[in-house]
N, C-alpha and C. Protein backbone atom coordinates (compact mmCIF):
# COMPACT_ATOMS: atom_id res chain seq x y z
N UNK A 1 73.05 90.67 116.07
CA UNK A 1 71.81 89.95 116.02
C UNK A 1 71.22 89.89 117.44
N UNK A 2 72.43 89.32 118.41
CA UNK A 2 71.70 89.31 119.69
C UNK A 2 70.61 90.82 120.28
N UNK A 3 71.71 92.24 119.63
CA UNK A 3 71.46 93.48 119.95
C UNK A 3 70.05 93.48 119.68
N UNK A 4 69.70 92.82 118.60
CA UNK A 4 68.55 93.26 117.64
C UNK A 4 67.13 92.63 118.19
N UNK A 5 67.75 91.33 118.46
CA UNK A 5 66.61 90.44 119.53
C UNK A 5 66.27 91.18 120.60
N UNK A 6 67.17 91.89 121.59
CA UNK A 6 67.36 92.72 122.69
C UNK A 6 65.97 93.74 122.51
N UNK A 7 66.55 94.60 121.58
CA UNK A 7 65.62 96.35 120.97
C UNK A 7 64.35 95.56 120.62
N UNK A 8 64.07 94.49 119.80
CA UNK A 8 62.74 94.27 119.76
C UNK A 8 61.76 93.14 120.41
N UNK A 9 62.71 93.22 121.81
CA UNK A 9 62.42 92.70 123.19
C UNK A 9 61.74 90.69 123.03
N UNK A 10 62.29 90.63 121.89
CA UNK A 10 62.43 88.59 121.61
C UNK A 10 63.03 88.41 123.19
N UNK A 11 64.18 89.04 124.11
CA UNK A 11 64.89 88.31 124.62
C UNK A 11 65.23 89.35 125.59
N UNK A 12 64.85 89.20 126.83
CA UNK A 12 65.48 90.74 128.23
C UNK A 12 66.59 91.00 127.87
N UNK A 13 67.38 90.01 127.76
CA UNK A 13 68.80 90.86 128.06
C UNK A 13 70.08 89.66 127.31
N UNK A 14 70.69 90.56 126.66
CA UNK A 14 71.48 89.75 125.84
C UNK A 14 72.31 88.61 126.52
N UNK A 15 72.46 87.17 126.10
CA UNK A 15 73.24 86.61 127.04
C UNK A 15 75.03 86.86 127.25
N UNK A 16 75.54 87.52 125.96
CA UNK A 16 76.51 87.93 125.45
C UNK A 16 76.81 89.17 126.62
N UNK A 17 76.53 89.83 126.75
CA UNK A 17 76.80 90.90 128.19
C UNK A 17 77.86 90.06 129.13
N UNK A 18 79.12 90.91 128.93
CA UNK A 18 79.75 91.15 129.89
C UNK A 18 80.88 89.45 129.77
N UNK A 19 80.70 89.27 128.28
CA UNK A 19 81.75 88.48 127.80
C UNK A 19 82.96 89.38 127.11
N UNK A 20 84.71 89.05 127.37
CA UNK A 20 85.25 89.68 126.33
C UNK A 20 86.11 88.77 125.46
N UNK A 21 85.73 89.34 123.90
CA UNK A 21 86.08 88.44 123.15
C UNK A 21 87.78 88.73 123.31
N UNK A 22 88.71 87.76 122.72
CA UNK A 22 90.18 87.99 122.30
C UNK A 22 90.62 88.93 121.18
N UNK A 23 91.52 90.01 121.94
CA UNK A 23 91.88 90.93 120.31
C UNK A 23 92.00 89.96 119.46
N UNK A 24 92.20 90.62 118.37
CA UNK A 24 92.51 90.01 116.99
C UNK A 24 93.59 90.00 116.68
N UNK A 25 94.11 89.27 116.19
CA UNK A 25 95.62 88.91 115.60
C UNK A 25 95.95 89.36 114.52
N UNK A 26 96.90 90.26 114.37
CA UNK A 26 97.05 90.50 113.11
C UNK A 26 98.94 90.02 112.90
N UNK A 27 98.69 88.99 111.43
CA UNK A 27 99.63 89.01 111.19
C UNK A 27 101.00 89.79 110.68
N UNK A 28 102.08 90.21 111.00
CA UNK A 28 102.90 90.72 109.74
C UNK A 28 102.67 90.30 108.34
N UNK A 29 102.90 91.04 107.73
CA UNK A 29 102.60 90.92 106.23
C UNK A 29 104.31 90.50 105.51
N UNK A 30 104.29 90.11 104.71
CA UNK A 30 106.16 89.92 104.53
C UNK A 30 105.99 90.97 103.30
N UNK A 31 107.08 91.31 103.00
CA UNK A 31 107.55 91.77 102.06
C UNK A 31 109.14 91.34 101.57
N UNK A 32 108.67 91.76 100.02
CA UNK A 32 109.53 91.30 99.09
C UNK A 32 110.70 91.85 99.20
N UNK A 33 112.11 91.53 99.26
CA UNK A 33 113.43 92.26 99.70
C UNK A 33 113.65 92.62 98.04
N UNK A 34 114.60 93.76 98.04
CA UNK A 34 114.85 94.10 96.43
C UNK A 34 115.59 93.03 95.77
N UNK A 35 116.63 92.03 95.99
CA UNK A 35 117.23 90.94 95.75
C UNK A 35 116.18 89.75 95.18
N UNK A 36 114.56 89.74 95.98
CA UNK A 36 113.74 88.81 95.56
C UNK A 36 112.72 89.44 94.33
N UNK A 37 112.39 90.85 94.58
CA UNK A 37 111.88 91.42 93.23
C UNK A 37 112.88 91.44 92.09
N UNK A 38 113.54 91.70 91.95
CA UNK A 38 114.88 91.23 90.58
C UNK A 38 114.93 90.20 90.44
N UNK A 39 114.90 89.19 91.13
CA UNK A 39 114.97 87.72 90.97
C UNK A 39 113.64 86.99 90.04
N UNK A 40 112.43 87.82 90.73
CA UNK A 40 111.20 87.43 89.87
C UNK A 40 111.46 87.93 88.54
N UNK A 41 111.52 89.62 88.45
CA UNK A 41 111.58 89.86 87.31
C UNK A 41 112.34 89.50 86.08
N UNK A 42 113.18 88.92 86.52
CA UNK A 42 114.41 88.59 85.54
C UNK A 42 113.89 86.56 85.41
N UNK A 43 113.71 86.10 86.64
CA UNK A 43 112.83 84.96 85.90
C UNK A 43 111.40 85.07 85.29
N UNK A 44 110.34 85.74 85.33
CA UNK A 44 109.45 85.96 84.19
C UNK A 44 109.65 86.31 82.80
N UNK A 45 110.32 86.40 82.69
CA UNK A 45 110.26 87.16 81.40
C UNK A 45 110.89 88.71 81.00
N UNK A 46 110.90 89.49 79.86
CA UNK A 46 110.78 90.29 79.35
C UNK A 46 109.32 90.76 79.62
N UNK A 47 108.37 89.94 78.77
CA UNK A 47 107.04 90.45 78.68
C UNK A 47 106.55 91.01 79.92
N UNK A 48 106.25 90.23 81.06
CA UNK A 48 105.85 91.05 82.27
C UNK A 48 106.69 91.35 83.19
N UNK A 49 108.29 91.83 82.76
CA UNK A 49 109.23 92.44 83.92
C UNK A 49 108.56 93.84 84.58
N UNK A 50 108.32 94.26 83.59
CA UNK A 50 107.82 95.67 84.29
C UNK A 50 106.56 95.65 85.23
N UNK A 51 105.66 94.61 84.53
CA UNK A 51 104.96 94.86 85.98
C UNK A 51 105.24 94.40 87.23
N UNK A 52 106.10 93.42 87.28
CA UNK A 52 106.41 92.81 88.48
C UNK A 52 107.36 94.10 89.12
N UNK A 53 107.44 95.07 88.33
CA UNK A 53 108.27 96.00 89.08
C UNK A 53 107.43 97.14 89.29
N UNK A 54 106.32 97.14 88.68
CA UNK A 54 105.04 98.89 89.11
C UNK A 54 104.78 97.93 90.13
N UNK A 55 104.16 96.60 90.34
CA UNK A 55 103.84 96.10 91.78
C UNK A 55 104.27 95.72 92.60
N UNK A 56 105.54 95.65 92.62
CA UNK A 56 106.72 95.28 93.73
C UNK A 56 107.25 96.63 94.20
N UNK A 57 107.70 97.57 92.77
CA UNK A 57 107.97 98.79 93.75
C UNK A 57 107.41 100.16 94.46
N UNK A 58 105.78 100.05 93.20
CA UNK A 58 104.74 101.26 93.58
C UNK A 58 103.66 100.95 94.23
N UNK A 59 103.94 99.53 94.74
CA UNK A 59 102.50 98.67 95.98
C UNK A 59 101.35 98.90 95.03
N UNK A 60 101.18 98.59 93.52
CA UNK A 60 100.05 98.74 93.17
C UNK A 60 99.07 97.24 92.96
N UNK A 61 98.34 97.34 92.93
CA UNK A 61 97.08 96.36 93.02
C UNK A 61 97.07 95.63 91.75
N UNK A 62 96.78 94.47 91.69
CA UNK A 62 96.58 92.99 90.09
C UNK A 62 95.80 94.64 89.07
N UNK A 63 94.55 94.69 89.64
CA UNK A 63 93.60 95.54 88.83
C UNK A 63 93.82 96.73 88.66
N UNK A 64 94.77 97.09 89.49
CA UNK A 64 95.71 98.58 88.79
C UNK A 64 96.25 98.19 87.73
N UNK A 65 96.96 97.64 87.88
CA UNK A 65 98.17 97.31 86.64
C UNK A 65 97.68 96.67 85.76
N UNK A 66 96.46 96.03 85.91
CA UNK A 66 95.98 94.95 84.59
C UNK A 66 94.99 96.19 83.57
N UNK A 67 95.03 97.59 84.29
CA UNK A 67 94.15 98.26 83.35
C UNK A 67 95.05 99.32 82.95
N UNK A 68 96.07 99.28 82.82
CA UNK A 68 97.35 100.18 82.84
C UNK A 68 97.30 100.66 81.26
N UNK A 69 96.88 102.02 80.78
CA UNK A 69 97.25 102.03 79.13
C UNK A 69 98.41 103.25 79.09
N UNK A 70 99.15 102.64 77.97
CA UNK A 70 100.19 103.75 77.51
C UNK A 70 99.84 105.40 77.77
N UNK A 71 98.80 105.57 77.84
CA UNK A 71 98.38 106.95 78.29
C UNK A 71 98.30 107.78 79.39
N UNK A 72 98.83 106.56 80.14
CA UNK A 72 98.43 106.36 82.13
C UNK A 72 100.12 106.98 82.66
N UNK A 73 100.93 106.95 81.49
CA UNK A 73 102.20 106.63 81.71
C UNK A 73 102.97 108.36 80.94
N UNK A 74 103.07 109.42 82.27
CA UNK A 74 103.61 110.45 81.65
C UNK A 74 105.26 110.35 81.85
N UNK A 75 105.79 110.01 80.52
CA UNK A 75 107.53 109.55 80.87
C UNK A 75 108.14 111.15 80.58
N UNK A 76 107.68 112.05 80.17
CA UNK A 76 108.09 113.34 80.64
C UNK A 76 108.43 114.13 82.06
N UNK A 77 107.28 113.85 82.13
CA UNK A 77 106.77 114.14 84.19
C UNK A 77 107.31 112.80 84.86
N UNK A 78 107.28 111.90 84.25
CA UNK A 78 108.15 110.58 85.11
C UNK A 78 106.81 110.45 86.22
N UNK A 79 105.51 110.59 85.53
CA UNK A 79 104.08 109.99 86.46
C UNK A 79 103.16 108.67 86.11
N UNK A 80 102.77 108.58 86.54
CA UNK A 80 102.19 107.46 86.19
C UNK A 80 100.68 107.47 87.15
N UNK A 81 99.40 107.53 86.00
CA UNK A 81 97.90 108.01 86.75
C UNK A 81 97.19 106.95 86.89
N UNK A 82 96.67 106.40 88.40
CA UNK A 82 95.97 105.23 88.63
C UNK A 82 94.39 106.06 88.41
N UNK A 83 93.83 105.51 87.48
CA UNK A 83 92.15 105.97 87.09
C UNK A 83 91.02 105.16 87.19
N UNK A 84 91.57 104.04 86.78
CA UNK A 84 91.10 102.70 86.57
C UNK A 84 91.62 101.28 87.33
N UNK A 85 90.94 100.40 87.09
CA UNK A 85 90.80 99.11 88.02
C UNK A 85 90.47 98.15 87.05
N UNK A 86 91.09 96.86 86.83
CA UNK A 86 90.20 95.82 86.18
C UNK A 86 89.66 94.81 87.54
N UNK A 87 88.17 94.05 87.21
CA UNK A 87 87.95 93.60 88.07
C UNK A 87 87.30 92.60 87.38
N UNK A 88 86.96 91.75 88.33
CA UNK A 88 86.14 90.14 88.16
C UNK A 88 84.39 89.90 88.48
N UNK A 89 83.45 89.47 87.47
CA UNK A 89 82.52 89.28 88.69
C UNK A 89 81.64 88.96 87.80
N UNK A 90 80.85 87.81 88.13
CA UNK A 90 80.04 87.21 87.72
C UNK A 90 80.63 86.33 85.90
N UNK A 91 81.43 86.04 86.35
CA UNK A 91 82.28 85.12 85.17
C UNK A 91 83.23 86.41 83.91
N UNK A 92 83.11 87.60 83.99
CA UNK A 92 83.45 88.59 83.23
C UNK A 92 84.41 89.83 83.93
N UNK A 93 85.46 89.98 83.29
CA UNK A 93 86.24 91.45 83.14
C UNK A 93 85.27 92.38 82.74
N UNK A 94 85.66 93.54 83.40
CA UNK A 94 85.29 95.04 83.47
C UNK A 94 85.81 95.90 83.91
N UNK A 95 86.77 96.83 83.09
CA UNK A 95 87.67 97.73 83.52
C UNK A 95 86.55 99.21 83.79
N UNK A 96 86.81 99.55 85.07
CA UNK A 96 86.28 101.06 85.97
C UNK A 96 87.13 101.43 86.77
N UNK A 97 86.41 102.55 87.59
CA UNK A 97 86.77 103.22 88.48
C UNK A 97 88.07 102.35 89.73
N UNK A 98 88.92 102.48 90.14
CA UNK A 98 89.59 101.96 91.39
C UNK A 98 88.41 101.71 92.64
N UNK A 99 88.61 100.92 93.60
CA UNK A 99 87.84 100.32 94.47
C UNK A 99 86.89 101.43 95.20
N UNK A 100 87.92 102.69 95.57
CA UNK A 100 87.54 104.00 96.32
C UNK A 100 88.13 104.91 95.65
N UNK A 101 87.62 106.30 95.51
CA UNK A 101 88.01 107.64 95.36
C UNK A 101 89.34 107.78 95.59
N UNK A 102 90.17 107.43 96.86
CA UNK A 102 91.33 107.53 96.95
C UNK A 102 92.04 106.73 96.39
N UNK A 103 91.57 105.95 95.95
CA UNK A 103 92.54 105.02 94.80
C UNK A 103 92.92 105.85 93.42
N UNK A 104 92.38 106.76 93.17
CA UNK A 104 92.79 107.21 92.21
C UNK A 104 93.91 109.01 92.61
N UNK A 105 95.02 108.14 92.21
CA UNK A 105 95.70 108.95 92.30
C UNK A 105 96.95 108.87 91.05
N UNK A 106 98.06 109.98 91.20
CA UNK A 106 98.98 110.34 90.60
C UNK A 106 100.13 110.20 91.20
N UNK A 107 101.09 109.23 90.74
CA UNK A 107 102.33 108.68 91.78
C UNK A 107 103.46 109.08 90.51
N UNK A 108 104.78 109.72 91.58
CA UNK A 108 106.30 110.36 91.04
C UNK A 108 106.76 108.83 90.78
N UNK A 109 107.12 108.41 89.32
CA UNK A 109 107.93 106.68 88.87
C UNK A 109 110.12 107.40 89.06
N UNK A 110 110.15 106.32 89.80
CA UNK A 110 111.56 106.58 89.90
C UNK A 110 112.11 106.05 88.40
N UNK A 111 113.30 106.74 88.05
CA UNK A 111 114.39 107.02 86.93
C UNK A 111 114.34 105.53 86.41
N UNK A 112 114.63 104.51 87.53
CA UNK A 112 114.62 103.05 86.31
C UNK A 112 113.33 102.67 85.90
N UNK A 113 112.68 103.22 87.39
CA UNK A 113 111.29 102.02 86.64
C UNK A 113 110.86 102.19 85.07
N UNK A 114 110.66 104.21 85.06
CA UNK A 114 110.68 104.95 83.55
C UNK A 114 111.17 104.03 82.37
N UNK A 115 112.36 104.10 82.68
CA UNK A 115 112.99 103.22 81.71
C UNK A 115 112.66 101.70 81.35
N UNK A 116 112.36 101.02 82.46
CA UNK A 116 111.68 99.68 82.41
C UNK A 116 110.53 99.78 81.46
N UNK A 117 109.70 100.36 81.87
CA UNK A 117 108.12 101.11 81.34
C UNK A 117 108.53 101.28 79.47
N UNK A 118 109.55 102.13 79.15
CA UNK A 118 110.01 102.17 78.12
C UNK A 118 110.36 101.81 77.41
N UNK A 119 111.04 100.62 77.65
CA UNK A 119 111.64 99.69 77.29
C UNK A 119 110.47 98.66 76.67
N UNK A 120 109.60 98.34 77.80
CA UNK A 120 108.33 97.37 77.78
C UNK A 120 107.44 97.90 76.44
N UNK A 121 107.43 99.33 76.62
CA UNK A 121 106.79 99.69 75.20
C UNK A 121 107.02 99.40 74.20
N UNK A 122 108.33 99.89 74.11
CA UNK A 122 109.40 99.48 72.78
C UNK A 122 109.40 97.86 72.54
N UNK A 123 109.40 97.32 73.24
CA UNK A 123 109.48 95.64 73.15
C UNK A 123 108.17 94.88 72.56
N UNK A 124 106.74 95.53 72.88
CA UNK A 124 105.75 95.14 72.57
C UNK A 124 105.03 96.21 71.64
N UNK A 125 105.82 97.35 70.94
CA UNK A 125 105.35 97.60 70.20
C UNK A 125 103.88 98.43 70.57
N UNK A 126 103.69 99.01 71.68
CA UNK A 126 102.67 99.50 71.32
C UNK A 126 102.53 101.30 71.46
N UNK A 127 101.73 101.10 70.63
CA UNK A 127 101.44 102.41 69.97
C UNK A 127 100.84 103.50 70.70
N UNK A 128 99.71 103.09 70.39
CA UNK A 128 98.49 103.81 70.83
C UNK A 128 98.23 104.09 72.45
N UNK A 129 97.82 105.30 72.66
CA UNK A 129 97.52 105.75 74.14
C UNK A 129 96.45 105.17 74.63
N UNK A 130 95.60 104.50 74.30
CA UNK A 130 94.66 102.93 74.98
C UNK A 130 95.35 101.84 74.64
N UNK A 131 96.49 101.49 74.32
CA UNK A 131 97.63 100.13 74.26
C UNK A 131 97.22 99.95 75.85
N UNK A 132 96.37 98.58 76.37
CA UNK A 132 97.17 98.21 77.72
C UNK A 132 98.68 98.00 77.35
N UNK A 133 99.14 98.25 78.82
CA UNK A 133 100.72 98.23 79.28
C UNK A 133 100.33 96.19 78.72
N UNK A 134 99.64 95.43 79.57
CA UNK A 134 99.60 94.27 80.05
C UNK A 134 98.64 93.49 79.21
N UNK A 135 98.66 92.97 78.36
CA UNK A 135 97.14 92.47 78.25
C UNK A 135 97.21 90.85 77.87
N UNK A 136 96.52 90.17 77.88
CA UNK A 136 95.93 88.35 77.09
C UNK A 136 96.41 88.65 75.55
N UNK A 137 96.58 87.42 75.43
CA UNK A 137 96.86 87.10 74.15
C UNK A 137 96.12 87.69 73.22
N UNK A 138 94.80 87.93 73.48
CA UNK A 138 93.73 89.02 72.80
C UNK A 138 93.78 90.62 72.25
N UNK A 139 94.76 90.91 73.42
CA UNK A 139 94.95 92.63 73.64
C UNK A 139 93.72 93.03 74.69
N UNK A 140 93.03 92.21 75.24
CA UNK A 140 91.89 92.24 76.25
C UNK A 140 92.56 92.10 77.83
N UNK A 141 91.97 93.16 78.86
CA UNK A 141 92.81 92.95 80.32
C UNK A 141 92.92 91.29 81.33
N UNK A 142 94.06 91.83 81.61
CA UNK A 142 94.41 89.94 82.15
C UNK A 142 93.55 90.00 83.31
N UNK A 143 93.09 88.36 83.64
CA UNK A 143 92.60 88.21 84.59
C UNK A 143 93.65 87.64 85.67
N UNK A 144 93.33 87.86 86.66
CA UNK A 144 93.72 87.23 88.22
C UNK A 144 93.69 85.64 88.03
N UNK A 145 92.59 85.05 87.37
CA UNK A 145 92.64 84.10 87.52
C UNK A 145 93.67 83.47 85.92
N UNK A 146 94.25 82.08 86.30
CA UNK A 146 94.97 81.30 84.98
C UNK A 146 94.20 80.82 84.54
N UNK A 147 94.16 80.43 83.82
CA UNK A 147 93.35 79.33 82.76
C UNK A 147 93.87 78.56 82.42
């Protein structure tokens, strides 16, 4: 803003010149030890063990995993295709595109998670290759927020 006052000459010369601000701090981030991801998963539930394990062990995002369908999930190839995003906004869900282009990618699922994934199917019964993995009591994508 000051710059802008400057170029359309409101003000000679910025008073900000030749101040320096303090780097920025960046905190460590913690992460979850494998002892504390097993610990969640095994206290949630059955119903959402597996995701606490695509997002604890494949760093994927609430809105990755909340748009996750049986179709996303190649247990042949042992892949699993991020395409989609659920997101929030203006009081409503809307499952699209991931945030950026590079969000959409194709990630190698290690031997248990597969099985977790499999298991989760088998447990909830679902069928169909648009089955979310995850969904509300509805069969509609979960939100971030509780209710």
């Amino acid at each position: 803003m000051i710059g802008a006052a400057v170029d359309m000459e409101v003000i000679g010369r910025s008073p900000c010149r030749g101040i320096k601000l303090p780097a920025p701090r960046t905190e460590e981030k913690r992460v979850v030890t494998p002892a504390e991801l097993h610990a969640l998963a095994d206290a949630i539930g059955p119903e959402w063990r597996a995701m606490v394990y695509l997002s604890g062990v494949m760093g994927l995002r609430f809105g990755e995993v909340a748009a996750l369908q049986v179709a996303d999930i190649d247990f042949d190839r042992q892949r699993l295709s991020i395409t989609k995003a659920v997101a929030e906004g203006a009081g409503r869900l809307t499952v699209g595109p991931p945030k950026t282009a590079s969000s959409n990618r194709t990630l190698d699922l290690p031997d248990q998670l597969v099985e977790e994934i499999r298991q989760h199917v088998d447990l909830l019964v679902l069928s169909q290759p648009t089955d979310l993995l995850f969904a509300d009591h509805f069969g509609g994508p979960l939100s971030e927020q509780l209710s």
